[in-house]
PDB file of N, CA and C in Angstrom:
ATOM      1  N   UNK A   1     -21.560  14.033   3.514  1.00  0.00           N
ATOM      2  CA  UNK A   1     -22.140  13.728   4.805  1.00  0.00           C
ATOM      3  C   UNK A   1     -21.039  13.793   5.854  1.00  0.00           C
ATOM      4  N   UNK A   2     -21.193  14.699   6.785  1.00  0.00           N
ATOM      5  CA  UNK A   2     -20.099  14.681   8.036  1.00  0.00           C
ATOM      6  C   UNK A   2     -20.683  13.556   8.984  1.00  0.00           C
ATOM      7  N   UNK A   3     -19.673  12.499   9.732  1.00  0.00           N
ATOM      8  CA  UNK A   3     -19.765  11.930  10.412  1.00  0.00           C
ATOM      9  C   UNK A   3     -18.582  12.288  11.344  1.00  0.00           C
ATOM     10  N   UNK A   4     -18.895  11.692  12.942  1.00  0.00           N
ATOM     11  CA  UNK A   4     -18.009  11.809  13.823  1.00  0.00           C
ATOM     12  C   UNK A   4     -16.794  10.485  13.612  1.00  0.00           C
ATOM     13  N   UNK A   5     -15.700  10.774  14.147  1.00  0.00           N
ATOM     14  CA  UNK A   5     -14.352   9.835  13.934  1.00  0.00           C
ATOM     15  C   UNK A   5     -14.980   8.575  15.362  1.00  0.00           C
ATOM     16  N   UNK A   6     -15.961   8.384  15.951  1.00  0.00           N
ATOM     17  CA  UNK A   6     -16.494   7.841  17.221  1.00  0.00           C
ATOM     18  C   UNK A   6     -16.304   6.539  16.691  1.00  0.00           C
ATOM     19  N   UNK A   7     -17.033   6.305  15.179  1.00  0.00           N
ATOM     20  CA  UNK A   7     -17.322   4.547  14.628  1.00  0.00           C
ATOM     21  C   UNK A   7     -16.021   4.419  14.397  1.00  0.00           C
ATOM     22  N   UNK A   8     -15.783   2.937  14.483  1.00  0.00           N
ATOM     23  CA  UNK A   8     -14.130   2.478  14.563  1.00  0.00           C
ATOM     24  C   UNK A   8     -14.812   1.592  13.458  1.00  0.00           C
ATOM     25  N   UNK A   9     -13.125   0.818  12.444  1.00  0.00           N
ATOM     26  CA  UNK A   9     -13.356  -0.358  12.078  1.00  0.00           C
ATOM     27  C   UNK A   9     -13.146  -1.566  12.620  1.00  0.00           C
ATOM     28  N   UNK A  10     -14.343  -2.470  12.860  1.00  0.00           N
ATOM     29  CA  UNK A  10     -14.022  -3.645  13.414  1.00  0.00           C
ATOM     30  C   UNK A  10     -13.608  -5.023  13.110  1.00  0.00           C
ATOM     31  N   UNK A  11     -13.614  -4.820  11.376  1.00  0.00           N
ATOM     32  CA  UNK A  11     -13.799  -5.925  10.613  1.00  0.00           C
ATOM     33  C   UNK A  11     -12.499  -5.943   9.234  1.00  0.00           C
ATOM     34  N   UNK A  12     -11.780  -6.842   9.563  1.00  0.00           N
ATOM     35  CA  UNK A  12     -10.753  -6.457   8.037  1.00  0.00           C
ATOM     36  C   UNK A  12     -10.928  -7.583   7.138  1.00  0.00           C
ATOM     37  N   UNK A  13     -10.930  -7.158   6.034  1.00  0.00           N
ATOM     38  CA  UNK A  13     -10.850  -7.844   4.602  1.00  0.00           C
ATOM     39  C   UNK A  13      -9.727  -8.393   3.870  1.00  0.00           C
ATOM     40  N   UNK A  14      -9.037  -9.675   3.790  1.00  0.00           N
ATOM     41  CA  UNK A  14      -8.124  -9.710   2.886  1.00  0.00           C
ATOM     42  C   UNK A  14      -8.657 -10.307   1.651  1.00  0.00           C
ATOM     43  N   UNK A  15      -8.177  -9.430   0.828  1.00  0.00           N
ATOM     44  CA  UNK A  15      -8.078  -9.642  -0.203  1.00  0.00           C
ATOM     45  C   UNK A  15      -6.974  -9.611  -1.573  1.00  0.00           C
ATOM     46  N   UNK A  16      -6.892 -11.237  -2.073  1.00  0.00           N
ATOM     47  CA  UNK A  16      -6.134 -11.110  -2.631  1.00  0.00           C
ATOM     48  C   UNK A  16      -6.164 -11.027  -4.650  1.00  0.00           C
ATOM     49  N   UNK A  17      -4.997 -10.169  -4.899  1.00  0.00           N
ATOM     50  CA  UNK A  17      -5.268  -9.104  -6.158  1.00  0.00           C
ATOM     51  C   UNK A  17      -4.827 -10.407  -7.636  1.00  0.00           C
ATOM     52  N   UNK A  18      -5.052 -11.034  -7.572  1.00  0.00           N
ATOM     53  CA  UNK A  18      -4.798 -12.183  -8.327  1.00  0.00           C
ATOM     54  C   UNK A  18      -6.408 -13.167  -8.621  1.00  0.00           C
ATOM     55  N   UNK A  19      -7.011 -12.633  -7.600  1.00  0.00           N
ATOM     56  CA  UNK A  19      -8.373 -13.661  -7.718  1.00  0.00           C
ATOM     57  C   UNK A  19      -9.031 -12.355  -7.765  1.00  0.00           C
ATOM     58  N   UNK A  20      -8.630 -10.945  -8.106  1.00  0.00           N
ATOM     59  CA  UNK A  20     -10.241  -9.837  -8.387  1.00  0.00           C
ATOM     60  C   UNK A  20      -9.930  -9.799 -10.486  1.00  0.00           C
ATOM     61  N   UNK A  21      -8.616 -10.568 -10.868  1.00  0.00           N
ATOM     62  CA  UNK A  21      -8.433 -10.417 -11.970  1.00  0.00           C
ATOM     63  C   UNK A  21      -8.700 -11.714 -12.890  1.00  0.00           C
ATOM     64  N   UNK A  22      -9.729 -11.948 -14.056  1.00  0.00           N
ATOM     65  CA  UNK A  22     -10.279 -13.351 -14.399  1.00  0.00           C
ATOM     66  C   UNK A  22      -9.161 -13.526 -15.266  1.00  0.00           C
ATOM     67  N   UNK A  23      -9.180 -15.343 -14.991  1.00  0.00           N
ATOM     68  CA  UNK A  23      -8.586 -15.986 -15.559  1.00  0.00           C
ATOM     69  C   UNK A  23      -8.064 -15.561 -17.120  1.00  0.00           C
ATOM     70  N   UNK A  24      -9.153 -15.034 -17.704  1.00  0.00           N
ATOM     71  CA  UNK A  24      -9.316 -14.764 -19.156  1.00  0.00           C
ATOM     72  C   UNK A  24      -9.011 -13.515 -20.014  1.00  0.00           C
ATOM     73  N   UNK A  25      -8.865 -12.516 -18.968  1.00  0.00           N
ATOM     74  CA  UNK A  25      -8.596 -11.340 -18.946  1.00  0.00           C
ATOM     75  C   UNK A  25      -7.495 -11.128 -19.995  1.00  0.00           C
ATOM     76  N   UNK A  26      -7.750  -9.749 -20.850  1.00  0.00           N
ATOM     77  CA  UNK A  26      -6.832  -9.398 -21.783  1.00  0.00           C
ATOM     78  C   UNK A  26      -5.394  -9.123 -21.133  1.00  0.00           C
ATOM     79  N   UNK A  27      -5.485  -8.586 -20.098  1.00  0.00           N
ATOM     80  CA  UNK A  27      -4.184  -8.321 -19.620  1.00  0.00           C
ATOM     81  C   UNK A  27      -3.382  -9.116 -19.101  1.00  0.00           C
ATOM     82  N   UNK A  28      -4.039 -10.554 -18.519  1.00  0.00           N
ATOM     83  CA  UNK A  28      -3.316 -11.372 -18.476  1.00  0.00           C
ATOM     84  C   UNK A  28      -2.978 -12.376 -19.717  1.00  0.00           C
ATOM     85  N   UNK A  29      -3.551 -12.355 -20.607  1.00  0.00           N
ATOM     86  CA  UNK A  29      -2.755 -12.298 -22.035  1.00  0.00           C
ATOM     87  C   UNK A  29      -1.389 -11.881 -22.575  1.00  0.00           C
ATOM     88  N   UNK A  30      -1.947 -10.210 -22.120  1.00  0.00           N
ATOM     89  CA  UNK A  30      -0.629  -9.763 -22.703  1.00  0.00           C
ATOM     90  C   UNK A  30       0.346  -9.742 -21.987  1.00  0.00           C
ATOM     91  N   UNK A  31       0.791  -9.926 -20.464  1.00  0.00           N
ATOM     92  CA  UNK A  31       1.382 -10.168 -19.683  1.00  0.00           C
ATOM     93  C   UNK A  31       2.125 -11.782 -19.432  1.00  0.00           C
ATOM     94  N   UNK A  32       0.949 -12.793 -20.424  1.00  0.00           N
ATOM     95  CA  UNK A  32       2.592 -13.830 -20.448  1.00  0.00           C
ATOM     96  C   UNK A  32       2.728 -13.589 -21.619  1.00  0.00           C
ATOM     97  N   UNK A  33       2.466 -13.148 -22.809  1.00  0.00           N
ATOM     98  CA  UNK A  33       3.200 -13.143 -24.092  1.00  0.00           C
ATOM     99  C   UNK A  33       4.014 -11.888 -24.014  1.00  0.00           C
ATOM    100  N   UNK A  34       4.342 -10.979 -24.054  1.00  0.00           N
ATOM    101  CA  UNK A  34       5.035 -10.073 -23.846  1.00  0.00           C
ATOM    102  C   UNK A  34       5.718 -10.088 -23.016  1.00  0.00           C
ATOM    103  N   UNK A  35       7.470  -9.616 -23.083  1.00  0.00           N
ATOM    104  CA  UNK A  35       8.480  -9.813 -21.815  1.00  0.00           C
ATOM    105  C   UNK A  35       8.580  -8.539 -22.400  1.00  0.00           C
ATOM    106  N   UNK A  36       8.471  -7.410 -20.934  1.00  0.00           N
ATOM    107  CA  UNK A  36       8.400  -6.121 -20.881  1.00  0.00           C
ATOM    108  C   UNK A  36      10.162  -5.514 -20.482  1.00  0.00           C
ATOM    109  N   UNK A  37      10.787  -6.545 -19.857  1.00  0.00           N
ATOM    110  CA  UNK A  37      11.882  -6.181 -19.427  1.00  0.00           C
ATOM    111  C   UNK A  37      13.080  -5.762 -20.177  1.00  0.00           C
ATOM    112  N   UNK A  38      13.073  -5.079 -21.765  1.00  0.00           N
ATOM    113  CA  UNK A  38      13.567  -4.722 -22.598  1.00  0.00           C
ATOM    114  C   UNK A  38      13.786  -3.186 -22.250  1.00  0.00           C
ATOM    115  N   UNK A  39      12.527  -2.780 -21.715  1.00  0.00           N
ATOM    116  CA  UNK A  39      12.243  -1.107 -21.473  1.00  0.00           C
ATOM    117  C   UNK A  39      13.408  -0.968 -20.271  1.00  0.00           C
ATOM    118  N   UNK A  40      14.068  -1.992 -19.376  1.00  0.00           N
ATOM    119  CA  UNK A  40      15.128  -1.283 -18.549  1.00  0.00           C
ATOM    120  C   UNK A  40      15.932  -1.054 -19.024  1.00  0.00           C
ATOM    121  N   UNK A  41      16.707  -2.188 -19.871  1.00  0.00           N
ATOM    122  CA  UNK A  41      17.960  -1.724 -20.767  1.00  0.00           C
ATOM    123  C   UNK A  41      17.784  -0.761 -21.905  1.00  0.00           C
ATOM    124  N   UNK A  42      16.695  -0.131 -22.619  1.00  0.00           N
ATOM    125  CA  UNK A  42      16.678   0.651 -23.154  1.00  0.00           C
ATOM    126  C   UNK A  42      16.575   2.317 -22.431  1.00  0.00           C
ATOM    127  N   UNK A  43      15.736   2.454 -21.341  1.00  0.00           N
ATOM    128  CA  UNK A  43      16.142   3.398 -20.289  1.00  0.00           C
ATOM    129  C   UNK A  43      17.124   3.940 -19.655  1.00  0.00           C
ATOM    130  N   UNK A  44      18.193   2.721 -19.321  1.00  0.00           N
ATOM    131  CA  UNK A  44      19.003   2.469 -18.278  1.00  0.00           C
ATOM    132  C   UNK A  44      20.147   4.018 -18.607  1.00  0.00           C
ATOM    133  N   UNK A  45      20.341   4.430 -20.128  1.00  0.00           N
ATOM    134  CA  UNK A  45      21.251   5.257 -19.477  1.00  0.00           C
ATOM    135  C   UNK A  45      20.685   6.775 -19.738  1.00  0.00           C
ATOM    136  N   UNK A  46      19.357   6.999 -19.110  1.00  0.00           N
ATOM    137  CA  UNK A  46      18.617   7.836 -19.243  1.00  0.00           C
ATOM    138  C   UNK A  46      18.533   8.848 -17.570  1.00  0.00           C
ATOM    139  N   UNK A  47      18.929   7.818 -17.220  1.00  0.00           N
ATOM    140  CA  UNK A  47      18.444   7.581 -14.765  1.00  0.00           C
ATOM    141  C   UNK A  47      19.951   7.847 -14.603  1.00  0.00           C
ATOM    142  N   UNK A  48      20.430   8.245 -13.705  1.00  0.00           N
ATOM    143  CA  UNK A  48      21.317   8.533 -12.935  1.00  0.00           C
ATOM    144  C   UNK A  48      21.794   7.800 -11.892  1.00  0.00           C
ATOM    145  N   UNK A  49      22.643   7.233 -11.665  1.00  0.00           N
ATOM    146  CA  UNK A  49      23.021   5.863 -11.017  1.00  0.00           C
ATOM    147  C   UNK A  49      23.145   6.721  -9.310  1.00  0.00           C
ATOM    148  N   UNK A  50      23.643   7.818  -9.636  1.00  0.00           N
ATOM    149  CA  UNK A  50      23.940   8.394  -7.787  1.00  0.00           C
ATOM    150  C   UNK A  50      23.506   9.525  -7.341  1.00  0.00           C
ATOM    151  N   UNK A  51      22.737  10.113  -8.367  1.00  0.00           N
ATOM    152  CA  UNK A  51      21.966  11.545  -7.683  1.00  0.00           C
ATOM    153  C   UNK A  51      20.771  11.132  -7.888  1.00  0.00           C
ATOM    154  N   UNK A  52      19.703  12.464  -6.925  1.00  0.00           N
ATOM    155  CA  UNK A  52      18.569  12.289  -7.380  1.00  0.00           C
ATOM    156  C   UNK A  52      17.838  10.967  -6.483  1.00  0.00           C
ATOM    157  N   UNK A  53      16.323  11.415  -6.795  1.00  0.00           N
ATOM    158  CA  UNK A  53      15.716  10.487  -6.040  1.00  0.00           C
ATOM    159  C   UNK A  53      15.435   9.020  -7.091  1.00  0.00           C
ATOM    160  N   UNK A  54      15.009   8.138  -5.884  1.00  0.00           N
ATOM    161  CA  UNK A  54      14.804   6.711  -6.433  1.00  0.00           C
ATOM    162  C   UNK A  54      13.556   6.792  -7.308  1.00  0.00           C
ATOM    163  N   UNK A  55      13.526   6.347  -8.921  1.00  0.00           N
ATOM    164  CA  UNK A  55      12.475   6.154  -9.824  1.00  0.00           C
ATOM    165  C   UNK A  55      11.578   5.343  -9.854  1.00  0.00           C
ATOM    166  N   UNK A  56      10.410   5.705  -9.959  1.00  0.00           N
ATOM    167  CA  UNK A  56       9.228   4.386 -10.310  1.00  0.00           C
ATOM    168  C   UNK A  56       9.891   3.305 -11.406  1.00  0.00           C
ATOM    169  N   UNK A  57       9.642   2.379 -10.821  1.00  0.00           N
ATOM    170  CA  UNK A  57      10.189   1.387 -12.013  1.00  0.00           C
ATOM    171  C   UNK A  57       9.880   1.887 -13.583  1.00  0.00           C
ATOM    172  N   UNK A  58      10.405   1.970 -14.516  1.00  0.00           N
ATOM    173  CA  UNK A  58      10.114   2.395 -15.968  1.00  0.00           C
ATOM    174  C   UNK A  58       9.102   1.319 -16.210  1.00  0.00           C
ATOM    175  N   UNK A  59       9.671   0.033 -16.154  1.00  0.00           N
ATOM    176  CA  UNK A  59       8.339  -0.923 -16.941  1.00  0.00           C
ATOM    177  C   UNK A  59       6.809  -0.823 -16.005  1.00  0.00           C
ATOM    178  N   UNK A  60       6.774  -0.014 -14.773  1.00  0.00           N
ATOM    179  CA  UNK A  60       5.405   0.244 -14.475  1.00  0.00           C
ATOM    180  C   UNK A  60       4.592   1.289 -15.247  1.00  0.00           C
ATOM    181  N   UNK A  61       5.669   2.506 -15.272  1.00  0.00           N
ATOM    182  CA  UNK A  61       4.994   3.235 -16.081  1.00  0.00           C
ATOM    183  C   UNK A  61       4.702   3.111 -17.417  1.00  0.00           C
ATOM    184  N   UNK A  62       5.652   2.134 -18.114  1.00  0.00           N
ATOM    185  CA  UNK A  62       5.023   2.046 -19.475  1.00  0.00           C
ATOM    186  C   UNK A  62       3.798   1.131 -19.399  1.00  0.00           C
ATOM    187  N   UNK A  63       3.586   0.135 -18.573  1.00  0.00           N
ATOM    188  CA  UNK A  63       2.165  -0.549 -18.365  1.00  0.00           C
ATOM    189  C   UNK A  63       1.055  -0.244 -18.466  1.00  0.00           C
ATOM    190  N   UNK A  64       1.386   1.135 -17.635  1.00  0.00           N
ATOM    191  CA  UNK A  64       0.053   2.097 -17.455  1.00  0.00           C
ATOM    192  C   UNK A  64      -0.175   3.225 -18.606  1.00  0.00           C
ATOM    193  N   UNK A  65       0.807   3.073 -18.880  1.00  0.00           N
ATOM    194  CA  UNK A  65       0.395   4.107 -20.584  1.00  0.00           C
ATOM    195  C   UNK A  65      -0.174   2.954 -21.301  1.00  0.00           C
ATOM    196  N   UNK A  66       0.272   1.730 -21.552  1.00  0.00           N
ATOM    197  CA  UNK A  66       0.010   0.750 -22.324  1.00  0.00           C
ATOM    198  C   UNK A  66      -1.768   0.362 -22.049  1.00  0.00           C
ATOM    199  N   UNK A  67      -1.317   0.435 -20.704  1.00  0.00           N
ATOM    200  CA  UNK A  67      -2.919  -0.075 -20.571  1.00  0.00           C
ATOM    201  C   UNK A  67      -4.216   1.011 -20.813  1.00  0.00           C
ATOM    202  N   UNK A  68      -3.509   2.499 -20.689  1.00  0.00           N
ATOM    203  CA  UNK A  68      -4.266   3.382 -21.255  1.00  0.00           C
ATOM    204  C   UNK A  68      -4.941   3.462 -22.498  1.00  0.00           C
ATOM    205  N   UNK A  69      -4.188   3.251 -23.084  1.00  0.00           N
ATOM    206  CA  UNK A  69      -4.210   3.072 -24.930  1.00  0.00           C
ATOM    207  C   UNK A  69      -4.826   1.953 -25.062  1.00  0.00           C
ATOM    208  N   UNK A  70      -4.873   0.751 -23.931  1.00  0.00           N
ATOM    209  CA  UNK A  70      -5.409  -0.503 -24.703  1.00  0.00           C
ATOM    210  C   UNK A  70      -6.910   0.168 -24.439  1.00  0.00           C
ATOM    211  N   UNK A  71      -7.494   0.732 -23.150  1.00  0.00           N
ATOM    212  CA  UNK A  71      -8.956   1.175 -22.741  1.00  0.00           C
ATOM    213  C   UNK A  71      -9.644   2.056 -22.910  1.00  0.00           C
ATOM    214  N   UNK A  72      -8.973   2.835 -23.594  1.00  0.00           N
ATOM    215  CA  UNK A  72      -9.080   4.759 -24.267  1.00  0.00           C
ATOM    216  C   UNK A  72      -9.360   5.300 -23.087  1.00  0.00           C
ATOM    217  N   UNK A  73      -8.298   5.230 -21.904  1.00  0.00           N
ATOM    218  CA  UNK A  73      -8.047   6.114 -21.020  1.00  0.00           C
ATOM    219  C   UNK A  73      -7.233   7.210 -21.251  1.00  0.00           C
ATOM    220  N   UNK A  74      -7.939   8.692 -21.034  1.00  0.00           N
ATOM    221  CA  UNK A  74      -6.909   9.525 -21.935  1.00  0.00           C
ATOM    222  C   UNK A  74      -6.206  10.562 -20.634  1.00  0.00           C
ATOM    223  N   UNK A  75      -6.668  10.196 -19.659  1.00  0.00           N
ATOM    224  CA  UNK A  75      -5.951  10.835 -18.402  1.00  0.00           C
ATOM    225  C   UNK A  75      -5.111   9.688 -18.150  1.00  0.00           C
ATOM    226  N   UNK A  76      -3.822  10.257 -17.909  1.00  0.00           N
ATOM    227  CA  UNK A  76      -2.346   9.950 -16.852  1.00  0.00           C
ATOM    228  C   UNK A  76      -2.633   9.586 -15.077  1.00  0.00           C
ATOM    229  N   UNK A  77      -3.357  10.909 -14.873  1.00  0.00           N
ATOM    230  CA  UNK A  77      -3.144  11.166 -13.225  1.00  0.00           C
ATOM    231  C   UNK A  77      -3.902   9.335 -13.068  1.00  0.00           C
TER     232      UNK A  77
END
């Protein structure tokens, strides 16, 4: 559907990302039993300390593979 850019937004939403996730939730499970911060020092001499651009944190991306595999998400993008 084409619409004109004329309607503005008048109304903002905050919302915060801690109360759209339940209390009970698997991932917040595995997120206090698991300390993920092992994956930097095992990375660390993989990255390049002075060239090159700045990296996504490693322990994000392993999250999101992790959490792939936990949901049988079989796309990356």
């Amino acid at each position: 559907m084409l619409r004109s850019n004329k309607e503005k937004q008048h109304e903002l939403e905050f919302v915060c990302i801690e109360e759209l996730v339940p209390e009970d939730h698997l991932l917040r499970k595995v997120d206090k039993h698991i300390d993920f911060s092992f994956i930097t020092d095992k990375v660390r001499p993989l990255y390049c300390e002075n060239n090159g651009r700045p990296s996504i944190d490693p322990v994000v991306l392993f999250k999101m593979m992790f959490i792939g595999y936990l949901f049988g998400i079989r796309s990356e993008r």
